[in-house]
PDB file of N, CA and C in Angstrom:
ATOM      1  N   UNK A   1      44.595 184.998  82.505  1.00  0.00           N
ATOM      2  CA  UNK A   1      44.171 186.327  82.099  1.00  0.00           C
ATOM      3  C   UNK A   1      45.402 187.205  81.895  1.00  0.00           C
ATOM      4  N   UNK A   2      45.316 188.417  80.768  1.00  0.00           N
ATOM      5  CA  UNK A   2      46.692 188.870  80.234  1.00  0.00           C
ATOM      6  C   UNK A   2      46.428 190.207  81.289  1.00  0.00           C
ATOM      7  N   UNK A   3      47.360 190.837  81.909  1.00  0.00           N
ATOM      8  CA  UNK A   3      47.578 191.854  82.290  1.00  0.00           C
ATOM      9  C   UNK A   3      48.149 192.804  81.256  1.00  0.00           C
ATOM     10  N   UNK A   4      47.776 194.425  81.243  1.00  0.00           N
ATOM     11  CA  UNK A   4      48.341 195.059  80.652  1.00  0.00           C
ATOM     12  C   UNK A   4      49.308 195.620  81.136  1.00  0.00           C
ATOM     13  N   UNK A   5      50.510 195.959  80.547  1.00  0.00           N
ATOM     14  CA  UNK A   5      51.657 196.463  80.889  1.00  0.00           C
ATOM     15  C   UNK A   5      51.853 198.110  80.107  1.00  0.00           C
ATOM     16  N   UNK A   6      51.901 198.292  81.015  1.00  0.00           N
ATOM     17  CA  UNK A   6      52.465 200.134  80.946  1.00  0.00           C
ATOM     18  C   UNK A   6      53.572 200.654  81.695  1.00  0.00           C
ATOM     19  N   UNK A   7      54.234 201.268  80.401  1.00  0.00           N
ATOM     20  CA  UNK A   7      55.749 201.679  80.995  1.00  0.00           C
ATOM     21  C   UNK A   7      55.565 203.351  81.195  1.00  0.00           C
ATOM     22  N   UNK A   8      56.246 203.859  82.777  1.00  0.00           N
ATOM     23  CA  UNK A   8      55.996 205.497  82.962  1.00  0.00           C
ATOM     24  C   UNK A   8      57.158 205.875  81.928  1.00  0.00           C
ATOM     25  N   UNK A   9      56.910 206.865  81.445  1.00  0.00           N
ATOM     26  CA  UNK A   9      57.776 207.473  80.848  1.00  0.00           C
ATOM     27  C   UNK A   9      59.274 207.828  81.085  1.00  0.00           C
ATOM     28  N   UNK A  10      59.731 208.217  82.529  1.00  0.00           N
ATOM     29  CA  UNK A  10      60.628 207.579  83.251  1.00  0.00           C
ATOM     30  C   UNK A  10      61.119 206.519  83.248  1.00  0.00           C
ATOM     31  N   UNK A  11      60.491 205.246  83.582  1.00  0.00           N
ATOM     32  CA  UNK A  11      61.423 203.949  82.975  1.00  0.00           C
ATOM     33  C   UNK A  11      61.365 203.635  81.802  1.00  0.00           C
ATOM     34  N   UNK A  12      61.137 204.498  81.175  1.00  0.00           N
ATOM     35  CA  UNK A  12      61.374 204.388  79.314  1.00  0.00           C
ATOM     36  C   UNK A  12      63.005 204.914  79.303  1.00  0.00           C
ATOM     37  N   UNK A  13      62.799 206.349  79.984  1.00  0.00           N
ATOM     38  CA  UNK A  13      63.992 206.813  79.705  1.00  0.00           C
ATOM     39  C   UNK A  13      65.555 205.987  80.279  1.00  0.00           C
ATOM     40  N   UNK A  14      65.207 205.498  81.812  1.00  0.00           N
ATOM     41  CA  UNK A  14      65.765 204.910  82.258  1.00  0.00           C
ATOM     42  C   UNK A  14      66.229 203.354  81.454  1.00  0.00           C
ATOM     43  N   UNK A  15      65.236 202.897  80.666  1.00  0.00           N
ATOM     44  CA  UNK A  15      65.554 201.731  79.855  1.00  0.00           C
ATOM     45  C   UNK A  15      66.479 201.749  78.833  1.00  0.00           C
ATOM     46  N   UNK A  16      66.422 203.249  78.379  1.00  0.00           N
ATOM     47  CA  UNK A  16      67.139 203.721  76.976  1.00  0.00           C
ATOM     48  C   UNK A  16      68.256 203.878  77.184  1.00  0.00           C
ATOM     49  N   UNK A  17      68.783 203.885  78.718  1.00  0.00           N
ATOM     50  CA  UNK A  17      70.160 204.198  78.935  1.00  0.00           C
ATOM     51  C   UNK A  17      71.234 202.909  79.340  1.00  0.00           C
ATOM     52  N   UNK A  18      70.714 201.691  79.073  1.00  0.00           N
ATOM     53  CA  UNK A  18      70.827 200.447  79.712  1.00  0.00           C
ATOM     54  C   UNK A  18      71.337 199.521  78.531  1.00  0.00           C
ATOM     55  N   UNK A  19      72.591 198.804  78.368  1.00  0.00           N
ATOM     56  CA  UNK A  19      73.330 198.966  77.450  1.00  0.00           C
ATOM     57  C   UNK A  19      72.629 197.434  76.785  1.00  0.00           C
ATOM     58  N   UNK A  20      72.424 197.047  75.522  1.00  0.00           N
ATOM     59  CA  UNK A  20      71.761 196.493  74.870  1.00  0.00           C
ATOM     60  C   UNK A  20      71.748 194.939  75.224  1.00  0.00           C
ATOM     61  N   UNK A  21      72.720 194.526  75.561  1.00  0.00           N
ATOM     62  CA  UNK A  21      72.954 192.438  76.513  1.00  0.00           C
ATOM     63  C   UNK A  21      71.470 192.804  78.007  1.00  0.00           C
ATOM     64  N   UNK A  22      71.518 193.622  78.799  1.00  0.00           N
ATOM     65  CA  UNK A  22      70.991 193.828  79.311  1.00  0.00           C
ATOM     66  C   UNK A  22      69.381 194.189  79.091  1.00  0.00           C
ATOM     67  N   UNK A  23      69.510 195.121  77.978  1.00  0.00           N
ATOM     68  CA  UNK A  23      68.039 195.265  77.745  1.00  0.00           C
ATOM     69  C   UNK A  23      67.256 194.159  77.151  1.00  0.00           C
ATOM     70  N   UNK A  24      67.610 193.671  76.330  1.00  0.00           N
ATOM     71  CA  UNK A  24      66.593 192.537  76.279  1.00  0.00           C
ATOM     72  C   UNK A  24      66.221 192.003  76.903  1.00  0.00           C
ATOM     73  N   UNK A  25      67.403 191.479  78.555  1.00  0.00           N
ATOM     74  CA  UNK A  25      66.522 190.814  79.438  1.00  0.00           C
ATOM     75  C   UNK A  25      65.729 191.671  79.874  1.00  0.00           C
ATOM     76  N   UNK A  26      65.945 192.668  80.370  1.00  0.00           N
ATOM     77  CA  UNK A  26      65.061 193.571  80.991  1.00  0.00           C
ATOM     78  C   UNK A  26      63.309 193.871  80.306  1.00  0.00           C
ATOM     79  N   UNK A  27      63.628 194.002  78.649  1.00  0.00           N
ATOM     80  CA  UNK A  27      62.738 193.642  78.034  1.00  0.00           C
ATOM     81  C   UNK A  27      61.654 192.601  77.809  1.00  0.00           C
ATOM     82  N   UNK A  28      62.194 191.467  78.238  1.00  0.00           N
ATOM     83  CA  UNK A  28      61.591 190.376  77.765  1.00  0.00           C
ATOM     84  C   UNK A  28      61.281 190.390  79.352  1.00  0.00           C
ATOM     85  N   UNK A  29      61.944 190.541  80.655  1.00  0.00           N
ATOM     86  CA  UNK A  29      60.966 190.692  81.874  1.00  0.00           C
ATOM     87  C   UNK A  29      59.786 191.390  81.997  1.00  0.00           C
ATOM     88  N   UNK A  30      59.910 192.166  81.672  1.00  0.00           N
ATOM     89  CA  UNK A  30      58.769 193.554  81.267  1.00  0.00           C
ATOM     90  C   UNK A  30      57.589 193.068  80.209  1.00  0.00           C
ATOM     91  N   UNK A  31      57.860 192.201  79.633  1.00  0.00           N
ATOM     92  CA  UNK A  31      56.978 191.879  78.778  1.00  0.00           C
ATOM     93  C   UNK A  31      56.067 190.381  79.522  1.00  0.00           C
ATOM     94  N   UNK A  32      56.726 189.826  80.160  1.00  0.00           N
ATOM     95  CA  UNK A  32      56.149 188.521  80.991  1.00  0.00           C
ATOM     96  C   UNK A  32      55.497 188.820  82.115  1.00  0.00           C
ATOM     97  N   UNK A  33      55.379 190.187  82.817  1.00  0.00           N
ATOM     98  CA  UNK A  33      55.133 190.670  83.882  1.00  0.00           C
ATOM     99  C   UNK A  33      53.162 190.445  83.390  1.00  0.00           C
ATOM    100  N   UNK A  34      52.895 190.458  82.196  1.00  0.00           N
ATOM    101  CA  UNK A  34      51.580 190.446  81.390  1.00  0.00           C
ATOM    102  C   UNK A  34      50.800 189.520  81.528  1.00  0.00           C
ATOM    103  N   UNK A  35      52.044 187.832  81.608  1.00  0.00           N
ATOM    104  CA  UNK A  35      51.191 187.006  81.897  1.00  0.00           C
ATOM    105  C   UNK A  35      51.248 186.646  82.777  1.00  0.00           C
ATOM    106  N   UNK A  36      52.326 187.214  84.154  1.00  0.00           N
ATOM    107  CA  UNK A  36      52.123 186.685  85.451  1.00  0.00           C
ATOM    108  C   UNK A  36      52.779 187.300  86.237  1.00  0.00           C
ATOM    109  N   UNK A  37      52.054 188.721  86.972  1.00  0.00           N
ATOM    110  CA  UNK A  37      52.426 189.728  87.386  1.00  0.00           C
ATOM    111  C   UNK A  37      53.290 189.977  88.770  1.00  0.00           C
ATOM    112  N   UNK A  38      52.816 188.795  89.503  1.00  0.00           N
ATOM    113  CA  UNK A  38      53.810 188.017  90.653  1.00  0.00           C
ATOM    114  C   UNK A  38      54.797 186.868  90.669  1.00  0.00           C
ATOM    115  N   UNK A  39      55.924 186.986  89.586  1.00  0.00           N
ATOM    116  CA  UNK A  39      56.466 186.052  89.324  1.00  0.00           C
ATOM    117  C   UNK A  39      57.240 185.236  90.456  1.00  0.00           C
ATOM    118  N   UNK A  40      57.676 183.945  90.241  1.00  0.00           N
ATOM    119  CA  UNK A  40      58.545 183.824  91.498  1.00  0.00           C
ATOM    120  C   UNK A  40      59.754 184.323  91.873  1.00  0.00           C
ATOM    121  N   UNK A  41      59.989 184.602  92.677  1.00  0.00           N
ATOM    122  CA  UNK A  41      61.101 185.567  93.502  1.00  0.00           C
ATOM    123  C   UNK A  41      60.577 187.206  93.064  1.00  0.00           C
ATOM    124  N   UNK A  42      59.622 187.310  92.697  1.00  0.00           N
ATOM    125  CA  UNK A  42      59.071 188.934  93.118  1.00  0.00           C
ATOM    126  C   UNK A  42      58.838 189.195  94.636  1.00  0.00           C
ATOM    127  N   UNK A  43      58.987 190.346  94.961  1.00  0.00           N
ATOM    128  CA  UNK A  43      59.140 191.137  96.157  1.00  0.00           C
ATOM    129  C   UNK A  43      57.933 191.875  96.545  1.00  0.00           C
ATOM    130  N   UNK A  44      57.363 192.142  97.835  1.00  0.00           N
ATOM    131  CA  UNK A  44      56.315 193.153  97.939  1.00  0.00           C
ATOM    132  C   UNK A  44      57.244 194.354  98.386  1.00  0.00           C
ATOM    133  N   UNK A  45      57.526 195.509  98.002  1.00  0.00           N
ATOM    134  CA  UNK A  45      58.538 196.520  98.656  1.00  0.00           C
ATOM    135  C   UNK A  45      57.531 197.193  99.860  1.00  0.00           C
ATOM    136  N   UNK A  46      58.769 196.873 101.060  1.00  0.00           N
ATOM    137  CA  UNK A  46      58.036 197.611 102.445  1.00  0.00           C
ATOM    138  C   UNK A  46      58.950 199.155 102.214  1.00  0.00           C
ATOM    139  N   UNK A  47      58.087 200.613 102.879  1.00  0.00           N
ATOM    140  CA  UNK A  47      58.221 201.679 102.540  1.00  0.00           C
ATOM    141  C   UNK A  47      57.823 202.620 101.618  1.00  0.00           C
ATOM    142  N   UNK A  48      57.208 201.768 100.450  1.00  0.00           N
ATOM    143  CA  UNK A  48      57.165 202.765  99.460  1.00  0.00           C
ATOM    144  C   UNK A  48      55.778 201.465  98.784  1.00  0.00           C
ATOM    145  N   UNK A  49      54.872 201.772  97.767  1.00  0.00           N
ATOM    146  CA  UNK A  49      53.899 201.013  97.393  1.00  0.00           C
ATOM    147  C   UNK A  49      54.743 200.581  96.136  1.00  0.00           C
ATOM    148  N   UNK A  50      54.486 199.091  95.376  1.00  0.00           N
ATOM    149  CA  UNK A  50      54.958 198.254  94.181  1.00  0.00           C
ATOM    150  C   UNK A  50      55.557 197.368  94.802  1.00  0.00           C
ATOM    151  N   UNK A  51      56.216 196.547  94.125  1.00  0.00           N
ATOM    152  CA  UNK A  51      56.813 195.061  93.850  1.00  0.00           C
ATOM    153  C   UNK A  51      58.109 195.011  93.166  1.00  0.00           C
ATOM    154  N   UNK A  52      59.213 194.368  93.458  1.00  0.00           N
ATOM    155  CA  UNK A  52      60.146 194.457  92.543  1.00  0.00           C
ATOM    156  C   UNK A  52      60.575 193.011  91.638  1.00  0.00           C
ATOM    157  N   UNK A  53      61.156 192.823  90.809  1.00  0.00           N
ATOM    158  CA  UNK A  53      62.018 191.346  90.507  1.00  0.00           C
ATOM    159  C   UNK A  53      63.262 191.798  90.219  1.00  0.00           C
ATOM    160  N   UNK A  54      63.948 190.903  89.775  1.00  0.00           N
ATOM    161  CA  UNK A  54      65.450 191.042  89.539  1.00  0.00           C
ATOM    162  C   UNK A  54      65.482 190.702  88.192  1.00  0.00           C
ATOM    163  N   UNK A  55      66.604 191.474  87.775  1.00  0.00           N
ATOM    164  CA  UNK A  55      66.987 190.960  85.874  1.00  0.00           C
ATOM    165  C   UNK A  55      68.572 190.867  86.423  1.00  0.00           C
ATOM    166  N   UNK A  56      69.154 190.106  87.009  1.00  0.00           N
ATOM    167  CA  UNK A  56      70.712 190.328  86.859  1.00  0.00           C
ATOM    168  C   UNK A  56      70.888 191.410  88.047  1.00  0.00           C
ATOM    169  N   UNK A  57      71.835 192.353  87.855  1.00  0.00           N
ATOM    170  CA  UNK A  57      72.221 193.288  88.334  1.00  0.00           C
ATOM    171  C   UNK A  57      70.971 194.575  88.526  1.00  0.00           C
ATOM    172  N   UNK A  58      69.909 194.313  87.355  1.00  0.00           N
ATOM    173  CA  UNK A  58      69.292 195.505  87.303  1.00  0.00           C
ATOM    174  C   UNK A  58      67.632 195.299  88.222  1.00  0.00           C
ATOM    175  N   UNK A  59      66.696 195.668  88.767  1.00  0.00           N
ATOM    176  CA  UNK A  59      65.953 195.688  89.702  1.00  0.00           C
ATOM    177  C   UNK A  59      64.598 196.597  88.351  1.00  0.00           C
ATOM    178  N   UNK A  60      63.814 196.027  88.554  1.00  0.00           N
ATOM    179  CA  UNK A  60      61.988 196.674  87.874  1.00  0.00           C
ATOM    180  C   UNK A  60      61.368 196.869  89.564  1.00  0.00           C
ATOM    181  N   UNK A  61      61.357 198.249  89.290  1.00  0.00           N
ATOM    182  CA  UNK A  61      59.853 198.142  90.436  1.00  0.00           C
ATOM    183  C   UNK A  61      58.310 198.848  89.828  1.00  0.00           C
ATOM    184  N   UNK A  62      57.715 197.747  89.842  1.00  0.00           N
ATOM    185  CA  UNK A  62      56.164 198.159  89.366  1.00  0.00           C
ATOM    186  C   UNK A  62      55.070 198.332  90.331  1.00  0.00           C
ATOM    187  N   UNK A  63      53.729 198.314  90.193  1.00  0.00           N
ATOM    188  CA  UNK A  63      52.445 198.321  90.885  1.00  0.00           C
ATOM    189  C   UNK A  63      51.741 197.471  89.826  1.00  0.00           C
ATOM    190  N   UNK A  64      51.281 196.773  90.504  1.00  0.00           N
ATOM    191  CA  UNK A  64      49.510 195.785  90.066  1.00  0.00           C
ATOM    192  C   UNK A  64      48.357 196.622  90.491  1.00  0.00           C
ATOM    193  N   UNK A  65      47.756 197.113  89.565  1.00  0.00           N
ATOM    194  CA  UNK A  65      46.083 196.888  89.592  1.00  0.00           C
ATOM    195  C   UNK A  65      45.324 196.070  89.160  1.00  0.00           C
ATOM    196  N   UNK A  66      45.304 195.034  90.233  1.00  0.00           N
ATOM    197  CA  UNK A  66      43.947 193.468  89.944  1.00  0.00           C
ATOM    198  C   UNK A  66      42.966 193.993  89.211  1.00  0.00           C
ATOM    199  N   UNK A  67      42.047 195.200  89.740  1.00  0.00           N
ATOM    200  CA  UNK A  67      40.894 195.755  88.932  1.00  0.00           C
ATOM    201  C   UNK A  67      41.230 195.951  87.570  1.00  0.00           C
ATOM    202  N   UNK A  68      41.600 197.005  87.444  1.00  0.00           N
ATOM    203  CA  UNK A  68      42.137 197.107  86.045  1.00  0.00           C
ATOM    204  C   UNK A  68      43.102 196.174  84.964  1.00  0.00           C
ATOM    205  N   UNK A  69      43.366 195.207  85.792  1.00  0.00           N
ATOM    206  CA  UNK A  69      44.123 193.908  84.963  1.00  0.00           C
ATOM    207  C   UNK A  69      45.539 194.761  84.567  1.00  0.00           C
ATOM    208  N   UNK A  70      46.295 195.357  85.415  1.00  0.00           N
ATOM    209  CA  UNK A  70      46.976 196.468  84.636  1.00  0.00           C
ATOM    210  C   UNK A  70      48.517 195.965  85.693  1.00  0.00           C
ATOM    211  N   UNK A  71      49.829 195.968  85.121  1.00  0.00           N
ATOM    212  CA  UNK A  71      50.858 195.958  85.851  1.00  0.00           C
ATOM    213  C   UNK A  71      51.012 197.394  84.789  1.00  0.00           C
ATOM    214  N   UNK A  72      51.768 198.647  85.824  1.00  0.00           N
ATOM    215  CA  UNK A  72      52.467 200.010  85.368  1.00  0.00           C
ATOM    216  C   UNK A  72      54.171 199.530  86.197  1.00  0.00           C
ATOM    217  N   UNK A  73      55.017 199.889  84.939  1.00  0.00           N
ATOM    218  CA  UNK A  73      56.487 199.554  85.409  1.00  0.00           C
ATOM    219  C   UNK A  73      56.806 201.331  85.868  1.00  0.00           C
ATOM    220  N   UNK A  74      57.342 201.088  87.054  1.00  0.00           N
ATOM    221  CA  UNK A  74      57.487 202.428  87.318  1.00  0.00           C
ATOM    222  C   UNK A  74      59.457 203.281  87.483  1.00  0.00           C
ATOM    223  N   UNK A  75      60.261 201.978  87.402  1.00  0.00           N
ATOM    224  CA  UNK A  75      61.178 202.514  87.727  1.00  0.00           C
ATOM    225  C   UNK A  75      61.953 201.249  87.278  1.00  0.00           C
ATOM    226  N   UNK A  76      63.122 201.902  86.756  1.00  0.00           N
ATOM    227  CA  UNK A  76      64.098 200.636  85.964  1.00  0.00           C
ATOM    228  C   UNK A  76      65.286 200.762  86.357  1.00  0.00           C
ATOM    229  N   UNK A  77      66.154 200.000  86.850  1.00  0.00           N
ATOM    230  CA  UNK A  77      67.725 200.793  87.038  1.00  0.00           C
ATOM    231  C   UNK A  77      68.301 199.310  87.903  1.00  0.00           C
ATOM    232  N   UNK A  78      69.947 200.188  87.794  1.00  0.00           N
ATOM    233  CA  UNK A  78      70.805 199.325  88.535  1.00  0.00           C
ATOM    234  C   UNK A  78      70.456 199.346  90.211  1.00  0.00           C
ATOM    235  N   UNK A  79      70.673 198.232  90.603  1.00  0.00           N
ATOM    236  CA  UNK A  79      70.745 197.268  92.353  1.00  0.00           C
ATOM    237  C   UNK A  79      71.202 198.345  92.698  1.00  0.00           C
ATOM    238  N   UNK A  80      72.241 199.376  92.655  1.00  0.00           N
ATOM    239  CA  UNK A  80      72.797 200.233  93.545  1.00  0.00           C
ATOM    240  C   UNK A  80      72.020 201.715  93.525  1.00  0.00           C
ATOM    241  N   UNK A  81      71.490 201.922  92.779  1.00  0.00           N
ATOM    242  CA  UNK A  81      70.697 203.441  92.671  1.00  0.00           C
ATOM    243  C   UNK A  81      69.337 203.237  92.639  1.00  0.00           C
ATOM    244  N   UNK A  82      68.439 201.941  92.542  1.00  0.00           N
ATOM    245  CA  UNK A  82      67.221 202.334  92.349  1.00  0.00           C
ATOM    246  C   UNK A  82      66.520 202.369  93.639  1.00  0.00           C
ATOM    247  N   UNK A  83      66.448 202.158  94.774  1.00  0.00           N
ATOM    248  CA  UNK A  83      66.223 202.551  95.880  1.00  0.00           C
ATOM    249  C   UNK A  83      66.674 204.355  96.299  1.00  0.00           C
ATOM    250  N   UNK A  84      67.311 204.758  95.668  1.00  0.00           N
ATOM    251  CA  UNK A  84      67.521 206.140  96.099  1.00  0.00           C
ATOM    252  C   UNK A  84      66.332 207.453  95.661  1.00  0.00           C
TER     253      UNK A  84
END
């Protein structure tokens, strides 16, 4: 079953600033999150609600809604700032 993927407007912006070798992976993660929203080596984040994976250096943290068949990407950025 396909999950829908929705990007907050925030990690849009955050994506746009992310220099182009990088974005595609980041892209093409973001886009697979659709057909399998717990990939392996995804994370449940303790502290705060979502999930993260890794692209390299750079970190996605999203939320799953099973009901709604829906992954929302909520935050895009480098290993060193996106926890802040």
């Amino acid at each position: 079953m396909k999950y829908a993927v929705l990007i907050l407007r925030r990690a849009q912006k955050e994506l746009a600033n992310i220099s182009r070798e990088n974005f595609d992976q980041i892209r093409d993660a973001t886009q697979e999150l659709g057909d399998n929203p717990r990939p392996e080596g995804c994370i449940k984040l303790r502290g705060r609600d979502g999930w993260r994976i890794r692209v390299g250096n750079y970190r996605i943290v999203y939320e799953i809604d099973d009901d709604q068949m829906s992954v929302t990407v909520l935050n895009i950025g480098h290993r060193r700032d996106i926890y802040r």
